[in-house]
N, C-alpha and C. Protein backbone atom coordinates (compact mmCIF):
# COMPACT_ATOMS: atom_id res chain seq x y z
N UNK A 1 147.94 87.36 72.32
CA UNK A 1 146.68 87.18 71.63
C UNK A 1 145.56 87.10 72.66
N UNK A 2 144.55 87.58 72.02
CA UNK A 2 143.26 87.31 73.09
C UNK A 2 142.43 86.15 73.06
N UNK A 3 142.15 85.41 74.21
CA UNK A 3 142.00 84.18 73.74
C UNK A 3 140.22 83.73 74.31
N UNK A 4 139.41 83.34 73.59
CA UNK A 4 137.66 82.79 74.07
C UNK A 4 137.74 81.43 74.21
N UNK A 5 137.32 80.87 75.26
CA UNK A 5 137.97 79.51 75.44
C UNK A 5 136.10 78.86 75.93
N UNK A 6 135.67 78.00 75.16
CA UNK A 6 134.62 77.52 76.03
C UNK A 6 134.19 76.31 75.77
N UNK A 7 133.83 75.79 76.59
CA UNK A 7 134.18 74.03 76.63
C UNK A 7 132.18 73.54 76.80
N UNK A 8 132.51 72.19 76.75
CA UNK A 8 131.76 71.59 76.52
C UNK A 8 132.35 69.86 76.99
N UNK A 9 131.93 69.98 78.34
CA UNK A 9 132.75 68.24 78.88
C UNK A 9 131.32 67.76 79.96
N UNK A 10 132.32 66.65 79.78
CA UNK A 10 131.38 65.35 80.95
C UNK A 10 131.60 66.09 82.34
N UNK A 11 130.37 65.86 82.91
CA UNK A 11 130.32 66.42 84.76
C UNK A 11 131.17 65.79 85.20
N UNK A 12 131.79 64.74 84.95
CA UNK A 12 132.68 64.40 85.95
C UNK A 12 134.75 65.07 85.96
N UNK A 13 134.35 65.48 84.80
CA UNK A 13 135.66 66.36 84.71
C UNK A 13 135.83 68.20 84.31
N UNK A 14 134.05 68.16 84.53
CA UNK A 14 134.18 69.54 84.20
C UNK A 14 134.94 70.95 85.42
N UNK A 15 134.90 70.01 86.93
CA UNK A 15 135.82 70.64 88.01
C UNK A 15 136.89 71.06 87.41
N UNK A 16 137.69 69.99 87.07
CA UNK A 16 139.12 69.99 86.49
C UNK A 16 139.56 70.23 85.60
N UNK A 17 138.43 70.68 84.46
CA UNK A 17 138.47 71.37 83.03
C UNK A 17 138.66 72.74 83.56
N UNK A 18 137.76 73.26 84.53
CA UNK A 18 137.72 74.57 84.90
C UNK A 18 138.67 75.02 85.37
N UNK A 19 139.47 74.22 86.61
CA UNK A 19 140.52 74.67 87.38
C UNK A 19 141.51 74.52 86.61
N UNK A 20 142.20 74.24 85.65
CA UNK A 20 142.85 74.29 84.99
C UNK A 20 142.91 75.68 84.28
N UNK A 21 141.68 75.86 83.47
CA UNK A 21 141.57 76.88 82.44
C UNK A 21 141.69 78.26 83.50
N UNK A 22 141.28 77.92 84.47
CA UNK A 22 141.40 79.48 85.59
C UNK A 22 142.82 79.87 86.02
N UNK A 23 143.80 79.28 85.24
CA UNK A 23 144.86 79.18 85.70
C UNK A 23 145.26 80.35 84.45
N UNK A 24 145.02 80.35 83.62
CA UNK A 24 145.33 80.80 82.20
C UNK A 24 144.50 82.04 81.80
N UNK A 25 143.08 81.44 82.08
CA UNK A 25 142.30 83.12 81.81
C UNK A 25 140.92 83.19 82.70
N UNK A 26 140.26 84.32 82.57
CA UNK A 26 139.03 84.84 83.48
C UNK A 26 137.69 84.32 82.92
N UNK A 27 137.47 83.27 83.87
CA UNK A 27 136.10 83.00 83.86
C UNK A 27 134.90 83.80 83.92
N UNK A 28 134.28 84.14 82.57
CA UNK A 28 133.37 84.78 82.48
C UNK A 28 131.87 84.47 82.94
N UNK A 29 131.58 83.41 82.16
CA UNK A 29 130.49 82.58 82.43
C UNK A 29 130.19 81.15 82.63
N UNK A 30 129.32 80.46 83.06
CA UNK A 30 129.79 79.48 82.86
C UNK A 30 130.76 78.40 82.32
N UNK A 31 130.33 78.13 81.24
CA UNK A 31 131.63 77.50 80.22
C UNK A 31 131.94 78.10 79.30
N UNK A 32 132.44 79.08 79.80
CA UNK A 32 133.05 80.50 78.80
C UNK A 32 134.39 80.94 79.57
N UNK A 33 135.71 81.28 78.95
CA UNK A 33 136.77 81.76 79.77
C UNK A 33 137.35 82.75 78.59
N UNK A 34 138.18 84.12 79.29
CA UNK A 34 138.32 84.61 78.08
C UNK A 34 139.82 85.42 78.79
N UNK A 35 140.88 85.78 78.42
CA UNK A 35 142.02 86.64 78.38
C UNK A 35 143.36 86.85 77.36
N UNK A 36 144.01 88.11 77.70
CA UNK A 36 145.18 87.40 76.90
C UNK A 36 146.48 86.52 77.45
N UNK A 37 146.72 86.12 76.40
CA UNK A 37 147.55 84.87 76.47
C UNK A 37 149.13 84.73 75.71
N UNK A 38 149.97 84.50 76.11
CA UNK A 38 150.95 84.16 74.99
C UNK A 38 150.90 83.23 74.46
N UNK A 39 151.51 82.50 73.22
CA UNK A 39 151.97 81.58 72.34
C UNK A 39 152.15 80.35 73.76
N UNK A 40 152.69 80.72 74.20
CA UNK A 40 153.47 79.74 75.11
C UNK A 40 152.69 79.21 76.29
N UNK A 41 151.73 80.20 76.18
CA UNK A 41 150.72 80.03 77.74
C UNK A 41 149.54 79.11 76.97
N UNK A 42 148.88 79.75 75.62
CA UNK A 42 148.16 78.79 74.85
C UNK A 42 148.41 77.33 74.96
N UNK A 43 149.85 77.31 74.27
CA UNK A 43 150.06 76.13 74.17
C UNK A 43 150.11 74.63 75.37
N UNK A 44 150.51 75.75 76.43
CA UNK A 44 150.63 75.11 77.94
C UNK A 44 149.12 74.40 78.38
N UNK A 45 148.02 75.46 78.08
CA UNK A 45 147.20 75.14 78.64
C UNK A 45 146.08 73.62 77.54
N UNK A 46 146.91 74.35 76.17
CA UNK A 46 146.06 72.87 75.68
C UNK A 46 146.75 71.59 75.56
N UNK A 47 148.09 71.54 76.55
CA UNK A 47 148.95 70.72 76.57
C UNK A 47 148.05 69.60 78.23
N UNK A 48 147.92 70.55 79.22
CA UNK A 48 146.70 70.26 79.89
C UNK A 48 145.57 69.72 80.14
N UNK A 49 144.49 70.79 79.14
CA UNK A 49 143.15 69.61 78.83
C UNK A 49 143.47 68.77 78.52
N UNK A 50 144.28 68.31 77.31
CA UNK A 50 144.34 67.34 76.78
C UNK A 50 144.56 65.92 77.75
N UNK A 51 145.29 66.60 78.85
CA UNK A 51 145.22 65.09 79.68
C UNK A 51 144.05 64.86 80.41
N UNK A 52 143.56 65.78 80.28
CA UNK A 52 141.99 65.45 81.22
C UNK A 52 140.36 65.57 80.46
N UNK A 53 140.56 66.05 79.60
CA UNK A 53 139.40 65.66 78.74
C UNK A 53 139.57 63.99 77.92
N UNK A 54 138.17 63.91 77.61
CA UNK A 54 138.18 62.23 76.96
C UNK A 54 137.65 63.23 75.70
N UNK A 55 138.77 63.03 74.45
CA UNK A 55 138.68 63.44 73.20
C UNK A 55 137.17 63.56 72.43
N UNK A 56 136.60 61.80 72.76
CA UNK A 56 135.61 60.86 72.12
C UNK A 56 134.40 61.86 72.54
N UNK A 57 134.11 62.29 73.72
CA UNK A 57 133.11 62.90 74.10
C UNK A 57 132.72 64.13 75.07
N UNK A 58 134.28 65.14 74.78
CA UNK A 58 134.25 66.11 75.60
C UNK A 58 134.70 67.12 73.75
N UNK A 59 134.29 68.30 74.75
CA UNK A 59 134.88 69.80 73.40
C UNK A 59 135.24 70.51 74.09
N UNK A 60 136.17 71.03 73.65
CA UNK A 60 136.66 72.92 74.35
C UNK A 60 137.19 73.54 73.31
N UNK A 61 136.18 74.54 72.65
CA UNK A 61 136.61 75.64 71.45
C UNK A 61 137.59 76.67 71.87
N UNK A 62 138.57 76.72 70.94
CA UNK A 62 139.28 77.96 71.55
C UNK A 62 139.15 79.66 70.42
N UNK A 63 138.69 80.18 70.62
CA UNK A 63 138.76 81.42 69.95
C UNK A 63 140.05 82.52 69.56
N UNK A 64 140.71 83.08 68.84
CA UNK A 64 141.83 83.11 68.29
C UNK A 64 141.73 84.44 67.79
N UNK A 65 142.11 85.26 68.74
CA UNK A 65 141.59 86.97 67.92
C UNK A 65 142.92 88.00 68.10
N UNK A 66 143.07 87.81 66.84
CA UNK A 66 144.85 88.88 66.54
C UNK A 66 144.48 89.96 65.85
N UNK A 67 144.57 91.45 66.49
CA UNK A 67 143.93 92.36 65.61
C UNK A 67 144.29 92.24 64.56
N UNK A 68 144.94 91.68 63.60
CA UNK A 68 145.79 92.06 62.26
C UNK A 68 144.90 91.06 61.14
N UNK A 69 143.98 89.87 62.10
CA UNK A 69 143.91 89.00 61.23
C UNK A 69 142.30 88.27 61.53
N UNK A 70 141.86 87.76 60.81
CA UNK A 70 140.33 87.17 61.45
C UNK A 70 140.67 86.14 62.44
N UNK A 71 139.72 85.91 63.65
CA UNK A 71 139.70 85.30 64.39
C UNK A 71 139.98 83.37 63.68
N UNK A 72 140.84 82.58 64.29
CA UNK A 72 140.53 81.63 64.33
C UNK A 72 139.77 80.86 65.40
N UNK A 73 139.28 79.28 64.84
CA UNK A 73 138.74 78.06 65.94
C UNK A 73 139.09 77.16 66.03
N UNK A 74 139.68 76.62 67.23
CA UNK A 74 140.36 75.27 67.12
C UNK A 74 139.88 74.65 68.18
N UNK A 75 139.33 73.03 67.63
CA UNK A 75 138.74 72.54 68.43
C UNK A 75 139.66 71.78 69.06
N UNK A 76 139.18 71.16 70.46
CA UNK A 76 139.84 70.12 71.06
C UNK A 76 138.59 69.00 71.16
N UNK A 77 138.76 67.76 70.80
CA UNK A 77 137.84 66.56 70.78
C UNK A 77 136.92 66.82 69.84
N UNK A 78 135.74 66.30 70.02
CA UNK A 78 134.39 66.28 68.97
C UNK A 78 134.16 67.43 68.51
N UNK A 79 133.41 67.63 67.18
CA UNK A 79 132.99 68.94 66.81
C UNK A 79 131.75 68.49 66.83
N UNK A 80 130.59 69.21 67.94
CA UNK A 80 129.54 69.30 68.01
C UNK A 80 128.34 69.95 66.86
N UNK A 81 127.62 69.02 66.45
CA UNK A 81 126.63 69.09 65.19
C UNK A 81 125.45 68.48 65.35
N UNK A 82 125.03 68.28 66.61
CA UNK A 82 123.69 67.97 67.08
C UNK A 82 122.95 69.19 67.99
N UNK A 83 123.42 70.64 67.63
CA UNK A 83 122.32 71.42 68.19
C UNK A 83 121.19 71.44 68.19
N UNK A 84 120.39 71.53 69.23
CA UNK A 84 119.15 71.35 68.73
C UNK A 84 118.16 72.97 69.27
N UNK A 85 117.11 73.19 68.34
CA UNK A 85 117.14 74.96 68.59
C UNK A 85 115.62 75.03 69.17
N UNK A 86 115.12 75.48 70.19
CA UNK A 86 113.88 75.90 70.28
C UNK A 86 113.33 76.91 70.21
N UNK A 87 111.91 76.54 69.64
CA UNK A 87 111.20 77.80 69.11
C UNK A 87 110.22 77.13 68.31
């Protein structure tokens, strides 16, 4: 599966959010990572954050794109709902 991975954490663990996720797929942009992945590599890597993000106040969306089927989103920690938009 092809996988969009992009996070949203505290500076003090965003080193180790990254080096982790670079392990798994290609850092595009900032807090954006994107490749394919197996079942097993997915699972590895959100077996991972999970020990190093703080649930309460970190995010990392994962994007979920199987040609056969619509993309899913699965969050890890908070679901962010305080965007705020300028203009």
């Amino acid at each position: 599966m092809y996988v969009i991975m992009v996070y949203d954490v505290n500076v003090k663990r965003v080193n180790k959010v990254l080096k982790i996720s670079r392990k798994y797929l290609n850092w595009t942009i900032r807090s954006v990572l994107e490749g394919f992945l197996t079942k097993e590599s997915y699972e590895s890597l959100k077996r991972e954050l999970l020990k190093v993000i703080d649930e309460k106040e970190d995010s990392v969306y994962f994007y979920l794109i199987d040609t056969d089927r619509q993309p899913h989103k699965i969050v890890l920690g908070e679901v962010r709902t305080d965007f705020k938009f300028i203009g």
